[in-house]
N, C-alpha and C. Protein backbone atom coordinates (compact mmCIF):
# COMPACT_ATOMS: atom_id res chain seq x y z
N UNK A 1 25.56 -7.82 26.30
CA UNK A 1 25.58 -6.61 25.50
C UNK A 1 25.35 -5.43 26.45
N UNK A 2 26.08 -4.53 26.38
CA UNK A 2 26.04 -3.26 27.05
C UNK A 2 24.91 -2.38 26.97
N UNK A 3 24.63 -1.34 27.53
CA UNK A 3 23.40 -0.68 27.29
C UNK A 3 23.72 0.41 26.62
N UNK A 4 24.72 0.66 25.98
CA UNK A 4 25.32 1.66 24.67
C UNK A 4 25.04 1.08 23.62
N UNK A 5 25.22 -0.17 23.16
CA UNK A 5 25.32 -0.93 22.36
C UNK A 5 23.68 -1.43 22.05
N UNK A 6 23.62 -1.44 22.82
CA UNK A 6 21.83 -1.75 22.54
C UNK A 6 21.25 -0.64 22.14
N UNK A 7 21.22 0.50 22.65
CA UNK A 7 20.67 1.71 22.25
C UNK A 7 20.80 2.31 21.13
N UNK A 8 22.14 1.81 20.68
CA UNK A 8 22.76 1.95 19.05
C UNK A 8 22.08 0.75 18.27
N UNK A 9 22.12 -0.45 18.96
CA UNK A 9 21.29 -0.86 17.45
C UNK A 9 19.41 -0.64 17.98
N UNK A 10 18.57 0.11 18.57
CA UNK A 10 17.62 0.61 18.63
C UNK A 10 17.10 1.58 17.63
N UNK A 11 18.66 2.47 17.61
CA UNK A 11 18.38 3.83 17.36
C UNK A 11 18.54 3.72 15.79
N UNK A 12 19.55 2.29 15.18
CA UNK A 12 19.75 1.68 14.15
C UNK A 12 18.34 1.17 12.92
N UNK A 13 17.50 0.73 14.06
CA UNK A 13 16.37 -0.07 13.88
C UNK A 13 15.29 0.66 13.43
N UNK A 14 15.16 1.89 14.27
CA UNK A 14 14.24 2.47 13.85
C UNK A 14 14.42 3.39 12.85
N UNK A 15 15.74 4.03 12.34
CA UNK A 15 16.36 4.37 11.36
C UNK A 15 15.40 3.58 9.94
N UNK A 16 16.02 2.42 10.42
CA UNK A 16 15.77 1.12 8.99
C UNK A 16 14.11 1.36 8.92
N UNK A 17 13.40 1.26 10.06
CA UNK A 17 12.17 1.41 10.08
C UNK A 17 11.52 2.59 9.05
N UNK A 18 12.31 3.75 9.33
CA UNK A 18 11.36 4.82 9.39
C UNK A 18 11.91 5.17 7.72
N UNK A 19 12.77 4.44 7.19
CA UNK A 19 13.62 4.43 6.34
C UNK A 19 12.55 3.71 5.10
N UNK A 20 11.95 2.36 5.50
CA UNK A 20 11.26 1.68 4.81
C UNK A 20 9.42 2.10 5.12
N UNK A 21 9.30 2.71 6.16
CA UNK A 21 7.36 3.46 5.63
C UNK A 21 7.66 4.44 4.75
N UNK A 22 8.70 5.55 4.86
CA UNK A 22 8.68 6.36 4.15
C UNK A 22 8.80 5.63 2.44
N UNK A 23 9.76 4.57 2.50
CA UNK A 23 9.57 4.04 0.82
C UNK A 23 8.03 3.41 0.23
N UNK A 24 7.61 2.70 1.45
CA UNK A 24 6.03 2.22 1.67
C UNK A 24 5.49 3.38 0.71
N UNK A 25 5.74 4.58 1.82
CA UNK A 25 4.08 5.66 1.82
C UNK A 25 4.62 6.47 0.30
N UNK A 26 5.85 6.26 -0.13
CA UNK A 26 6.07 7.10 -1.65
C UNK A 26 5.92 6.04 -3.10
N UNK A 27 5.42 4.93 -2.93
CA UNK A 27 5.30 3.76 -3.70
C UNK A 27 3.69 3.79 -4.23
N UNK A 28 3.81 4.17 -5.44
CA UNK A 28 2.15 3.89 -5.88
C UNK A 28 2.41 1.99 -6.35
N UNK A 29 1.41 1.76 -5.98
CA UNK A 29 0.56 0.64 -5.97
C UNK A 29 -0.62 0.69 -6.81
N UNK A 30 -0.68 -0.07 -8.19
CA UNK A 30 -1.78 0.24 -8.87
C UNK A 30 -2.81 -1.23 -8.65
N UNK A 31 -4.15 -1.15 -8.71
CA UNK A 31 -5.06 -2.07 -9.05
C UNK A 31 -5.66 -2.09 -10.05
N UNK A 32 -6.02 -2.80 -11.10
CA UNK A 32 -6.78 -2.92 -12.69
C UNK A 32 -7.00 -3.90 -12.69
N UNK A 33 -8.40 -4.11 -13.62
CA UNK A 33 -9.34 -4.89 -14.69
C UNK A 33 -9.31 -4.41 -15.34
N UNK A 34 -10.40 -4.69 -16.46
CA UNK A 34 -10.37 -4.43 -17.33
C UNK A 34 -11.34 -2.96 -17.61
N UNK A 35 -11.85 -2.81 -16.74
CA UNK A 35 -12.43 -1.07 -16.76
C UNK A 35 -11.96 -0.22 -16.33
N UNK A 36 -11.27 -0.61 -14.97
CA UNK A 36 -10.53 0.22 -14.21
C UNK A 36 -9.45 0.24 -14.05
N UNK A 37 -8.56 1.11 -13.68
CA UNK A 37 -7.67 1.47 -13.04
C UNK A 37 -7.09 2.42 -11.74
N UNK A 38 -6.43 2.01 -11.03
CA UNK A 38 -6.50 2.94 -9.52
C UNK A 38 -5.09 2.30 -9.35
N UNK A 39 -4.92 4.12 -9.50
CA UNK A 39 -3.24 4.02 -8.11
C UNK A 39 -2.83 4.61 -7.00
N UNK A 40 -2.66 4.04 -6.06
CA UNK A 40 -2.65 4.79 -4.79
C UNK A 40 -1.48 4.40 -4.36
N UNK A 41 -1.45 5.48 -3.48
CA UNK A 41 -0.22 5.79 -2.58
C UNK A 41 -0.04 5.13 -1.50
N UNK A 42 0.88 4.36 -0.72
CA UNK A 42 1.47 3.56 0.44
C UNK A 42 0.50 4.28 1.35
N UNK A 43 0.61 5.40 1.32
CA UNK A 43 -0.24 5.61 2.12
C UNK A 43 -1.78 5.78 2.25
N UNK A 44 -2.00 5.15 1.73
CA UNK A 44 -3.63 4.88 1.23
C UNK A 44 -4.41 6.27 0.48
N UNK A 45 -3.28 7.13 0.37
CA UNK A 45 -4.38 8.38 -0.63
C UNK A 45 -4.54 8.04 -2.19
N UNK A 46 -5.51 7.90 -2.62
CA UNK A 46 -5.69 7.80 -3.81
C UNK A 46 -5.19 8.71 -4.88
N UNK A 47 -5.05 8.17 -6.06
CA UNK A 47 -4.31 8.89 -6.47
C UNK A 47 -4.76 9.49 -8.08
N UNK A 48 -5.33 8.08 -8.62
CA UNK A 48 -6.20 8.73 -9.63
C UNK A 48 -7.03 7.07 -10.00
N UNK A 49 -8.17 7.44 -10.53
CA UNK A 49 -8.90 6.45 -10.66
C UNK A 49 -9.39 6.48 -12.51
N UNK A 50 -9.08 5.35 -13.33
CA UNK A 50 -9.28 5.83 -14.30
C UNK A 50 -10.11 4.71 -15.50
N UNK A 51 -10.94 5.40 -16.11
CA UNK A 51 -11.89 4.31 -16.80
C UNK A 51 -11.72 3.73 -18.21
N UNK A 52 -11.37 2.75 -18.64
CA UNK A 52 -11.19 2.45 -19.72
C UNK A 52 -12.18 2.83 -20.50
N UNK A 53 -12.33 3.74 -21.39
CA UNK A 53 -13.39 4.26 -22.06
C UNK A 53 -13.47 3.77 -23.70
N UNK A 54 -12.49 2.85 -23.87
CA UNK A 54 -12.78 1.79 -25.04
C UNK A 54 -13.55 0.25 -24.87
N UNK A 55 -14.05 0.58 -23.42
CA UNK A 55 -15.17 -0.37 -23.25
C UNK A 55 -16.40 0.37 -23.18
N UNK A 56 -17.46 0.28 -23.95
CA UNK A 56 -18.72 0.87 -23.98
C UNK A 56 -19.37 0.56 -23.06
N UNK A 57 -19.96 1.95 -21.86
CA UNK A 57 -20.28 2.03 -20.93
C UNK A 57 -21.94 2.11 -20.84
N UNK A 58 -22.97 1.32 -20.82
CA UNK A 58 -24.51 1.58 -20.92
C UNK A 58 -24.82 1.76 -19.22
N UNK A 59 -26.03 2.81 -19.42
CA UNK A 59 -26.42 2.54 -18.32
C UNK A 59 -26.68 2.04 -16.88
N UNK A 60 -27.14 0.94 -17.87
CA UNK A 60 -27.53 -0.14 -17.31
C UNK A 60 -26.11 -1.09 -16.50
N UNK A 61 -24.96 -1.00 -16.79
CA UNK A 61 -23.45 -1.82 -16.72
C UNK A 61 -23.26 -0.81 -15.38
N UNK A 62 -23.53 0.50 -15.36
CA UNK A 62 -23.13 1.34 -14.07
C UNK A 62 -22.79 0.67 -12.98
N UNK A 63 -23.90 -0.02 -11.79
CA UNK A 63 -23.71 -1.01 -11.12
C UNK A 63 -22.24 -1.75 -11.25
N UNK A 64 -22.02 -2.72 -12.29
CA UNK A 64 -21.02 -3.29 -12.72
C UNK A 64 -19.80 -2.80 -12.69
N UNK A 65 -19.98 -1.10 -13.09
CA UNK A 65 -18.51 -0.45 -12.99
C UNK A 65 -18.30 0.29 -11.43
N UNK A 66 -18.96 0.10 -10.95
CA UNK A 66 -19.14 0.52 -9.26
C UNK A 66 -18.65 -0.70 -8.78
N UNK A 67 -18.99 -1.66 -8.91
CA UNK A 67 -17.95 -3.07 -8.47
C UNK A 67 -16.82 -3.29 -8.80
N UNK A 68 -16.42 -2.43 -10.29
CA UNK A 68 -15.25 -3.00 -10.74
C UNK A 68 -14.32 -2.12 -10.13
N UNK A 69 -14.53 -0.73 -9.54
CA UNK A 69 -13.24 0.03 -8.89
C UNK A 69 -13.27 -0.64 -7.73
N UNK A 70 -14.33 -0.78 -6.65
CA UNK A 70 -14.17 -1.27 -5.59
C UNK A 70 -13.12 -2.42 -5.30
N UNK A 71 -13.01 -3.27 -6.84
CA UNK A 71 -12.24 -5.08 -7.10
C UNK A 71 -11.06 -4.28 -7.13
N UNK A 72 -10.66 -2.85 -8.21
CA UNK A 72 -9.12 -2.24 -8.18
C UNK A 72 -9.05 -1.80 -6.95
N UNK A 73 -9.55 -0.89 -6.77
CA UNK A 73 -8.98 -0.63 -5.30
C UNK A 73 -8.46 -1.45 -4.25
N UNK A 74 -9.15 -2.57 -3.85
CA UNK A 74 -9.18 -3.34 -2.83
C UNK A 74 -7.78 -4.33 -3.28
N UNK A 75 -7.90 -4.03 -4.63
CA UNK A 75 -6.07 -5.01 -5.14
C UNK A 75 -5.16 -4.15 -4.60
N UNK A 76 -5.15 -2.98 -5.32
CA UNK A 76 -3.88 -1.76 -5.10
C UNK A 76 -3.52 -1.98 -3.38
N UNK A 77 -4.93 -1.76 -2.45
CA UNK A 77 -4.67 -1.55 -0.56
C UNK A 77 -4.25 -3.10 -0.76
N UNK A 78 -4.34 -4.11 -1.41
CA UNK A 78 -3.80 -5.50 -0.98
C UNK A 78 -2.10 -5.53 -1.21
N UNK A 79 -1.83 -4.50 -1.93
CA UNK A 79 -0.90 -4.73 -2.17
C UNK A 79 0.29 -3.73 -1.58
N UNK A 80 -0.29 -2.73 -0.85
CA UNK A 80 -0.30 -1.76 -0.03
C UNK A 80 0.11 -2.75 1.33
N UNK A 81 -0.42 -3.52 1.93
CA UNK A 81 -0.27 -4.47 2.89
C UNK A 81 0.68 -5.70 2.83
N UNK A 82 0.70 -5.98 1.27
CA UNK A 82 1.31 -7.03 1.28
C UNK A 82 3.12 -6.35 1.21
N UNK A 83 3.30 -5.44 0.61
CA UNK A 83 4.28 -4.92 0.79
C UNK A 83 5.03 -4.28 1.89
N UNK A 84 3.96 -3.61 3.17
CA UNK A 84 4.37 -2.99 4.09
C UNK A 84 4.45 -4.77 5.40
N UNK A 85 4.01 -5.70 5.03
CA UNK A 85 4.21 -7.06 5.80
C UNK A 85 5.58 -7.38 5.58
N UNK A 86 6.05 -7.61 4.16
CA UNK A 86 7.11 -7.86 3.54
C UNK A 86 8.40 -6.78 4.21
N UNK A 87 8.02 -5.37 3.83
CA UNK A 87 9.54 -4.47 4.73
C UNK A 87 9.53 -4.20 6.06
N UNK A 88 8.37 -4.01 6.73
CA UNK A 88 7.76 -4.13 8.13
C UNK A 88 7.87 -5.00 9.37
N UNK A 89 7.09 -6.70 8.46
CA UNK A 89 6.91 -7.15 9.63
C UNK A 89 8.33 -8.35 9.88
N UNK A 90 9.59 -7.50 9.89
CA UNK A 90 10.98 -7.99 10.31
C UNK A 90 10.63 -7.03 11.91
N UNK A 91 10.07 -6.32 12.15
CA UNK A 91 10.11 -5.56 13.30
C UNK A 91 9.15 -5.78 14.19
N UNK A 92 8.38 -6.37 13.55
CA UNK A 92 7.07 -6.19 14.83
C UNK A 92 7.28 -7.88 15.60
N UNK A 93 8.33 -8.47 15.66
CA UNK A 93 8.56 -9.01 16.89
C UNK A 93 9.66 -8.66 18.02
N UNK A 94 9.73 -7.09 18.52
CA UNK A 94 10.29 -6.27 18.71
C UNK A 94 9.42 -5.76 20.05
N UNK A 95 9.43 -6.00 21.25
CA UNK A 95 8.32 -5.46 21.94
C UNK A 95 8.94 -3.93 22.39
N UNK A 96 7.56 -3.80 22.54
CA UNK A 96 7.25 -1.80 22.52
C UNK A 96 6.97 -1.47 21.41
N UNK A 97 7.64 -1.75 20.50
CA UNK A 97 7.78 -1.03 18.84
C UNK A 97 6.06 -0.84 18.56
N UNK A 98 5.52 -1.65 18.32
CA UNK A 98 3.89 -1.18 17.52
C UNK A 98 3.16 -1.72 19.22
């Protein structure tokens, strides 16, 4: 292969690349239970976090609902990862690239 030809499918590659974070980082990703809800952005900014308020909230459960965004959240970034592995990691056996 020539070194025109290589440089074209480089310049191809990273095209496709930069083609698929940008779909990544514009993709909300939501996480929920049953109290919470959270959707964030590919790119890890949050986006809104929201409480089921037809579950009666005591005091005392606070704790409980402090665990339960932490469980959405940590789904939504799982899924944040599992998606950017899926369009991504076709490239990262590519040396130089990451």
């Amino acid at each position: 292969m020539n070194m025109q030809a290589l440089l074209k499918q480089a310049q191809s590659m990273q095209k496709d690349m930069l083609k698929a974070k940008e779909e990544i980082d514009n993709t909300i990703f939501t996480g929920e239970n049953a109290l919470v809800q959270v959707e964030i952005k590919g790119n890890k900014e949050i986006k809104s976090i929201k409480i089921n308020t037809k579950e009666a909230i005591q005091e005392d459960e606070i704790e409980m609902l402090e665990d339960m965004i932490v469980v959405a959240v940590n789904s939504a970034l799982k899924k944040i990862d599992d998606m950017t592995e899926e369009k991504m990691g076709k490239f990262s056996n590519i040396p130089g690239l990451f």
